[in-house]
C-alpha atoms as a PDB file:
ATOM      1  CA  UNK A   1      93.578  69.932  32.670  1.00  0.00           C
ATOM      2  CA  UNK A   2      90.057  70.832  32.242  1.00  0.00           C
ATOM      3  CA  UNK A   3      89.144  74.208  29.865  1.00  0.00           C
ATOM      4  CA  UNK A   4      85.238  75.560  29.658  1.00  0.00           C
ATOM      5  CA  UNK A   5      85.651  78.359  27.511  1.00  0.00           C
ATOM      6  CA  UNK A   6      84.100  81.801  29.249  1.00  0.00           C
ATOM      7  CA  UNK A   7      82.140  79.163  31.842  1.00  0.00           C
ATOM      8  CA  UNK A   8      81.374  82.368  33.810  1.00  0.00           C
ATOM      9  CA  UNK A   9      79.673  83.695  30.871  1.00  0.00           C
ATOM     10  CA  UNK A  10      77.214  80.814  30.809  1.00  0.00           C
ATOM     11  CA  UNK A  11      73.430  81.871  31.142  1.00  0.00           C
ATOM     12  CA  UNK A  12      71.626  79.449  33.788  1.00  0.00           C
ATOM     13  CA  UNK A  13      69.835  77.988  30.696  1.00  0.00           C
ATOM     14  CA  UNK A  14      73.353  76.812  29.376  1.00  0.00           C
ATOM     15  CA  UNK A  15      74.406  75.551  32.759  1.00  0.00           C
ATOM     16  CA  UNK A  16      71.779  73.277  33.790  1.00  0.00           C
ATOM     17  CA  UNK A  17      72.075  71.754  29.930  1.00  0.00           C
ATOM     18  CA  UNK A  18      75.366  71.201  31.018  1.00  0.00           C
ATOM     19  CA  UNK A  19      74.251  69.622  34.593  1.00  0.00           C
ATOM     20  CA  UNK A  20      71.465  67.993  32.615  1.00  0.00           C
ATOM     21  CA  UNK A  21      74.343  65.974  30.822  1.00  0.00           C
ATOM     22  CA  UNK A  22      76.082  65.214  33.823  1.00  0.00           C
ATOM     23  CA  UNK A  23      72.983  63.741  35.206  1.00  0.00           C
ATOM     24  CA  UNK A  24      72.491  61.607  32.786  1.00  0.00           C
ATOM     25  CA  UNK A  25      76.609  60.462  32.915  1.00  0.00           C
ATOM     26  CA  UNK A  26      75.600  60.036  36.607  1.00  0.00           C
ATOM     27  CA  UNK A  27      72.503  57.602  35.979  1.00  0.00           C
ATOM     28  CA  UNK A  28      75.115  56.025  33.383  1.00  0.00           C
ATOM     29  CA  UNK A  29      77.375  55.001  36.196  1.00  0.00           C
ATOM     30  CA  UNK A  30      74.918  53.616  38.228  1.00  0.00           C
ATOM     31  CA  UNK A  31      74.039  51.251  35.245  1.00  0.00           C
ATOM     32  CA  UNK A  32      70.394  52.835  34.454  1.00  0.00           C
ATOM     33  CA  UNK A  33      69.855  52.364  30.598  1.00  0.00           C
ATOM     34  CA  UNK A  34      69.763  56.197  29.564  1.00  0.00           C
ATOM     35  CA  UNK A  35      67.210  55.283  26.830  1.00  0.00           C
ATOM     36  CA  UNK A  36      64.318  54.975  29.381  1.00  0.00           C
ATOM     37  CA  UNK A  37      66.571  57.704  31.955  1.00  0.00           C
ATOM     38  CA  UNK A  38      64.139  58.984  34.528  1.00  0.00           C
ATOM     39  CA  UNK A  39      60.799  58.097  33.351  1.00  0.00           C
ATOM     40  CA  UNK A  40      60.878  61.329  31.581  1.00  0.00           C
ATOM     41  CA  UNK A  41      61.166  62.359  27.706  1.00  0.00           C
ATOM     42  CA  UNK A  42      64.889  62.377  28.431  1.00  0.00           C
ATOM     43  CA  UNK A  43      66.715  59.900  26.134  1.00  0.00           C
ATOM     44  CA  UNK A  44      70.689  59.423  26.055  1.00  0.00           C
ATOM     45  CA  UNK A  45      71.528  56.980  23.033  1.00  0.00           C
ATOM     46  CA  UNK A  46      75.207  56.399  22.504  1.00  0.00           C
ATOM     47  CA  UNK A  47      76.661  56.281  18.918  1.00  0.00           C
ATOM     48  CA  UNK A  48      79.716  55.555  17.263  1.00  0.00           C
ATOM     49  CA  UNK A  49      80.772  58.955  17.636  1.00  0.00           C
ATOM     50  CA  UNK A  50      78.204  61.201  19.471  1.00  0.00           C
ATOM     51  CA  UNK A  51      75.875  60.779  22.068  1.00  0.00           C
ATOM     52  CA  UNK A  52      72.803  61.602  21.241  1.00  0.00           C
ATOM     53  CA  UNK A  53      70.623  63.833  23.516  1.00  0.00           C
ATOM     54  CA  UNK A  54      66.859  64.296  23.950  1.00  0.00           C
ATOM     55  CA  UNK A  55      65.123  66.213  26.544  1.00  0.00           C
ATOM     56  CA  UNK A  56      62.330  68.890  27.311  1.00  0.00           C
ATOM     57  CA  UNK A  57      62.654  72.051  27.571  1.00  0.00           C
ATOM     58  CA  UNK A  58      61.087  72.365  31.339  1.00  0.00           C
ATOM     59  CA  UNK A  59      64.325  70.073  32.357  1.00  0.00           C
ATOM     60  CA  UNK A  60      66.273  73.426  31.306  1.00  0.00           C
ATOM     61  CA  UNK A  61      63.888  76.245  31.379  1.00  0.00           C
ATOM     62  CA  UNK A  62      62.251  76.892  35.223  1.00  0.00           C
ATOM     63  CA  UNK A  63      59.094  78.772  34.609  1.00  0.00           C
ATOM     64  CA  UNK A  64      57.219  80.039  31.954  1.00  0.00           C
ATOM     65  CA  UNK A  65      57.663  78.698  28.071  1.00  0.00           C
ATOM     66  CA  UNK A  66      59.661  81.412  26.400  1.00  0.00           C
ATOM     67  CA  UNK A  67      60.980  79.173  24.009  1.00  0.00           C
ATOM     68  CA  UNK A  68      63.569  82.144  22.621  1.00  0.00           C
ATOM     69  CA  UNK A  69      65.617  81.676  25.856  1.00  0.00           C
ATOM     70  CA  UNK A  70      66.171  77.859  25.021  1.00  0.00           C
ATOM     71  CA  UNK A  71      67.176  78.598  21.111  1.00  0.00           C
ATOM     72  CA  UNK A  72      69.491  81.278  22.062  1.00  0.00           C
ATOM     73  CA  UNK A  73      70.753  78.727  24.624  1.00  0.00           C
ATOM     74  CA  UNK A  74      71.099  75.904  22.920  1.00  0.00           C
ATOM     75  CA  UNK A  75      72.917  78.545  20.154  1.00  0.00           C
ATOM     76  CA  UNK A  76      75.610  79.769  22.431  1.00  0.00           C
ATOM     77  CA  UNK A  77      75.886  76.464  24.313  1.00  0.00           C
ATOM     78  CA  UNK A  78      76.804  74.920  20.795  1.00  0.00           C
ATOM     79  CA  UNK A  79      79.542  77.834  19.998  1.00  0.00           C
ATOM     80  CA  UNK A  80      81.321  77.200  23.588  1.00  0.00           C
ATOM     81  CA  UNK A  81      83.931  74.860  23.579  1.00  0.00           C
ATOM     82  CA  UNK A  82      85.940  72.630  26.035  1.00  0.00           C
ATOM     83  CA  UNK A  83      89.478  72.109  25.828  1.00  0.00           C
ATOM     84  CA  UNK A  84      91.215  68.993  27.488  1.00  0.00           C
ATOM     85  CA  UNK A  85      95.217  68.651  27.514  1.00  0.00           C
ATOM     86  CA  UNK A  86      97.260  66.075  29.487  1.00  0.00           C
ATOM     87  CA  UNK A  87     100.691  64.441  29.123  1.00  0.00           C
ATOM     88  CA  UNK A  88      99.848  62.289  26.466  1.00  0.00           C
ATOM     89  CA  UNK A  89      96.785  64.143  24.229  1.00  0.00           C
ATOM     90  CA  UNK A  90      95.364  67.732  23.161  1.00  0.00           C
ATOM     91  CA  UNK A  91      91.985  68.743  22.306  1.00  0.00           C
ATOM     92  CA  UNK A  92      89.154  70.488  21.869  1.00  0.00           C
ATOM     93  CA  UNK A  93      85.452  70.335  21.255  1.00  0.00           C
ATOM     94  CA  UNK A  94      82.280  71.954  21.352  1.00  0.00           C
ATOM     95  CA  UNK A  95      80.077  71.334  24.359  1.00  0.00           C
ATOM     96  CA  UNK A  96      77.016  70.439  22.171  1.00  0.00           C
ATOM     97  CA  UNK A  97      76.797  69.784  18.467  1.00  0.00           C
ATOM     98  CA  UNK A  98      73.310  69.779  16.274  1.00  0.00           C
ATOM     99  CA  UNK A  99      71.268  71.395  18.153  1.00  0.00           C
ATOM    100  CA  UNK A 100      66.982  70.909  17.641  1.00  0.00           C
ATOM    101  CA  UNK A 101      64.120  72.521  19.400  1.00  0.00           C
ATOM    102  CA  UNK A 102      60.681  70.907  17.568  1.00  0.00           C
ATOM    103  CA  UNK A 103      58.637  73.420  17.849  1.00  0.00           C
ATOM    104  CA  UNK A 104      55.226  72.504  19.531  1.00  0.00           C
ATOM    105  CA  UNK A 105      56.491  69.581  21.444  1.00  0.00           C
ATOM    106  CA  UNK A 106      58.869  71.339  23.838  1.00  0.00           C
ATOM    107  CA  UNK A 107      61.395  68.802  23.009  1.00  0.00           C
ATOM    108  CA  UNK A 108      65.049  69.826  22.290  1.00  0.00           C
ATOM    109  CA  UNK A 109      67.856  67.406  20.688  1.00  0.00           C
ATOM    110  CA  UNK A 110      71.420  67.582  20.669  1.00  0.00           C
ATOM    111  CA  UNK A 111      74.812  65.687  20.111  1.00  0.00           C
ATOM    112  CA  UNK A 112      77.264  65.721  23.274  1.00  0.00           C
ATOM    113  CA  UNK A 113      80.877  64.443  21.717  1.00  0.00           C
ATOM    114  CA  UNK A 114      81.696  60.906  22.915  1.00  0.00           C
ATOM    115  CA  UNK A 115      85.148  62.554  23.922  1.00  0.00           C
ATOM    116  CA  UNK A 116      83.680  64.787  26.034  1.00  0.00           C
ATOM    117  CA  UNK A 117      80.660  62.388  27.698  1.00  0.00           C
ATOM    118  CA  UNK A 118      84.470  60.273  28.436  1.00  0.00           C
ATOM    119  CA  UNK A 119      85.369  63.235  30.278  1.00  0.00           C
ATOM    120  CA  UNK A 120      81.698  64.445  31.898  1.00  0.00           C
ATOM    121  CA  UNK A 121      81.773  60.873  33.327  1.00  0.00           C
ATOM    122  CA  UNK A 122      84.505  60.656  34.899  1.00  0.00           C
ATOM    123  CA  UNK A 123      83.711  64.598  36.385  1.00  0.00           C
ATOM    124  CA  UNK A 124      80.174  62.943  37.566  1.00  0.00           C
ATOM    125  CA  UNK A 125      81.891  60.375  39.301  1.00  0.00           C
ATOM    126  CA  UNK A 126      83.090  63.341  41.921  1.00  0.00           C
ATOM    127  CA  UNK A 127      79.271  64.745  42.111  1.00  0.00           C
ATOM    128  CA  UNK A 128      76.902  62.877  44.671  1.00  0.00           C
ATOM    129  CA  UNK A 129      73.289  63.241  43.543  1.00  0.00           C
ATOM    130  CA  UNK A 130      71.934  65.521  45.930  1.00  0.00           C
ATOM    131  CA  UNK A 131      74.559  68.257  44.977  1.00  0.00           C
ATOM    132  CA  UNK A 132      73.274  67.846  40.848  1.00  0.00           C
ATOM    133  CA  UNK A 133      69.882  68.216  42.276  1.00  0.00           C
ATOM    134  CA  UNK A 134      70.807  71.220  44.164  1.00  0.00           C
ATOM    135  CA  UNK A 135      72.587  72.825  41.476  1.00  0.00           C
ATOM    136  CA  UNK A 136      69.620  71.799  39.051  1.00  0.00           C
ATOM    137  CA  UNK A 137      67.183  74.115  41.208  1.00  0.00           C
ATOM    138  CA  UNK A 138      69.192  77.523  41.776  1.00  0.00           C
ATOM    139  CA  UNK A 139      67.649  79.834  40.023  1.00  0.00           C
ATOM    140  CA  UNK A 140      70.525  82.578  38.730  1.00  0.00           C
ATOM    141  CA  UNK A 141      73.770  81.858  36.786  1.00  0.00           C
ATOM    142  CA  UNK A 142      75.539  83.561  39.768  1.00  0.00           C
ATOM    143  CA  UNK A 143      74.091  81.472  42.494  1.00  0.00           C
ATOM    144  CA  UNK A 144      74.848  78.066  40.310  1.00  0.00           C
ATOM    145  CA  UNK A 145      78.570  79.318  39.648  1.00  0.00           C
ATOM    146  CA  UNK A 146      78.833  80.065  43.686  1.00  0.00           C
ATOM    147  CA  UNK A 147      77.383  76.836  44.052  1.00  0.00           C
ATOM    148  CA  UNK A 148      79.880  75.117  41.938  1.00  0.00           C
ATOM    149  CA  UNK A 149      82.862  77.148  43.739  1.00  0.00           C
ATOM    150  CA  UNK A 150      82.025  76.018  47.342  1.00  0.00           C
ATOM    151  CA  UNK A 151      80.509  72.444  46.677  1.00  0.00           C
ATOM    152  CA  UNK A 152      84.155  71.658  45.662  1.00  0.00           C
ATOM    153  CA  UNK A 153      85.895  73.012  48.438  1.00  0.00           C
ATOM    154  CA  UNK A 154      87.284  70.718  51.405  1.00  0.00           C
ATOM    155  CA  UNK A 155      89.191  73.659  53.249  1.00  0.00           C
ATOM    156  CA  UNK A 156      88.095  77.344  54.071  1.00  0.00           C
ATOM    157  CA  UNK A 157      88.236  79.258  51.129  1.00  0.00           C
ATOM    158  CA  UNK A 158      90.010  82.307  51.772  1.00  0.00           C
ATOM    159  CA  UNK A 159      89.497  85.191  48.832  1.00  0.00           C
ATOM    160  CA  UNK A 160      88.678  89.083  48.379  1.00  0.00           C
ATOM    161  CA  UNK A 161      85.408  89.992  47.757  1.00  0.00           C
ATOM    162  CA  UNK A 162      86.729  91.354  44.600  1.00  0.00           C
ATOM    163  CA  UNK A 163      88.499  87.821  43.637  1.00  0.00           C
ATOM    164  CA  UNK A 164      84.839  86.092  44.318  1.00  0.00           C
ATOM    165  CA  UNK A 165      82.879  88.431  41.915  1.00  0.00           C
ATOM    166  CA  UNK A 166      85.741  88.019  39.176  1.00  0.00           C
ATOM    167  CA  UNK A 167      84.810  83.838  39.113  1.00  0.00           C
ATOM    168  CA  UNK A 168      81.164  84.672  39.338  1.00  0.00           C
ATOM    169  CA  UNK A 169      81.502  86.796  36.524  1.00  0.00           C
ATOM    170  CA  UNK A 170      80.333  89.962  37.997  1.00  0.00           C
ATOM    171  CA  UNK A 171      81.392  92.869  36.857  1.00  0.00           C
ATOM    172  CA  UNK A 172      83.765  94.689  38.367  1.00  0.00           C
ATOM    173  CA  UNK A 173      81.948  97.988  38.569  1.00  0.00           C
ATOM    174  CA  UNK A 174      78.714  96.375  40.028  1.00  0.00           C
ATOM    175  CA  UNK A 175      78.011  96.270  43.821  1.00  0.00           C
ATOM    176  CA  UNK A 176      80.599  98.776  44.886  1.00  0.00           C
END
């Protein structure tokens, strides 16, 4: 059992960090060394512990360089946590530790739990590359979240209006 803590609450900026990462798990599986990952200024370097995380901020950020969004990101993102359980273990960790933006280079740095990269990989295994792609260009937290929710599903979804703005995280009193 799988736990993102208040996923709905995500902003977009937060979620395609998060899809960033499972990109990179992705490219991982395919065998692509993550240190040269995309021809771009990404960089995924495994240590004893952590993986760490390099990318820009246009890989999270779609137009425009307000560079506030991608602290206060990067800020929440590292105060969220993920929560795994089975039979055998229990536990819990944040989705991204030491979090960097260097200012003037529009490069961010981070620390992704080795735990939890264990766990993104496996995830990434069920993602084909077209649908991370997809995901990576919607441009609202509510239309990446309804993404997520119907990529998944094999058989007609069949919930109240109501129900479907509760997992997007819309409020209840909105759009009545």
């Amino acid at each position: 059992v799988y736990t993102w803590s208040k996923q709905q609450d995500m902003s977009i900026h937060e979620q395609r960090i998060v899809l960033r990462i499972l990109e990179a798990c992705q490219a991982e599986l395919k065998g692509v060394k993550l240190k040269d990952y995309a021809g771009t200024k990404r960089k995924f370097e495994h240590g004893l512990w952590d993986v760490d995380a390099q990318m820009h901020v246009s890989d999270v950020i779609f137009s425009g360089r307000d560079y506030n969004e991608i602290i206060a990101a990067l800020d929440s993102l590292a105060g969220r946590f993920f929560t795994y359980e089975d039979d055998e273990e229990w536990w819990k960790c944040g989705f991204i530790s030491n979090p960097k933006y260097k200012k003037h280079t529009g490069i961010i740095t981070f620390r992704v739990s080795n735990d939890l990269w264990g766990v993104f990989t496996k995830f990434a295994k069920g993602y084909r590359e077209f649908e991370l792609n997809k995901a990576l260009a919607l441009p609202t937290g509510y239309s990446l979240r309804f993404y997520m929710l119907m990529s998944g599903q094999v058989y007609p979804l069949d919930i109240s209006l109501d129900n479907l703005k509760e997992r997007l995280g819309i409020p209840a009193d909105k759009y009545k």
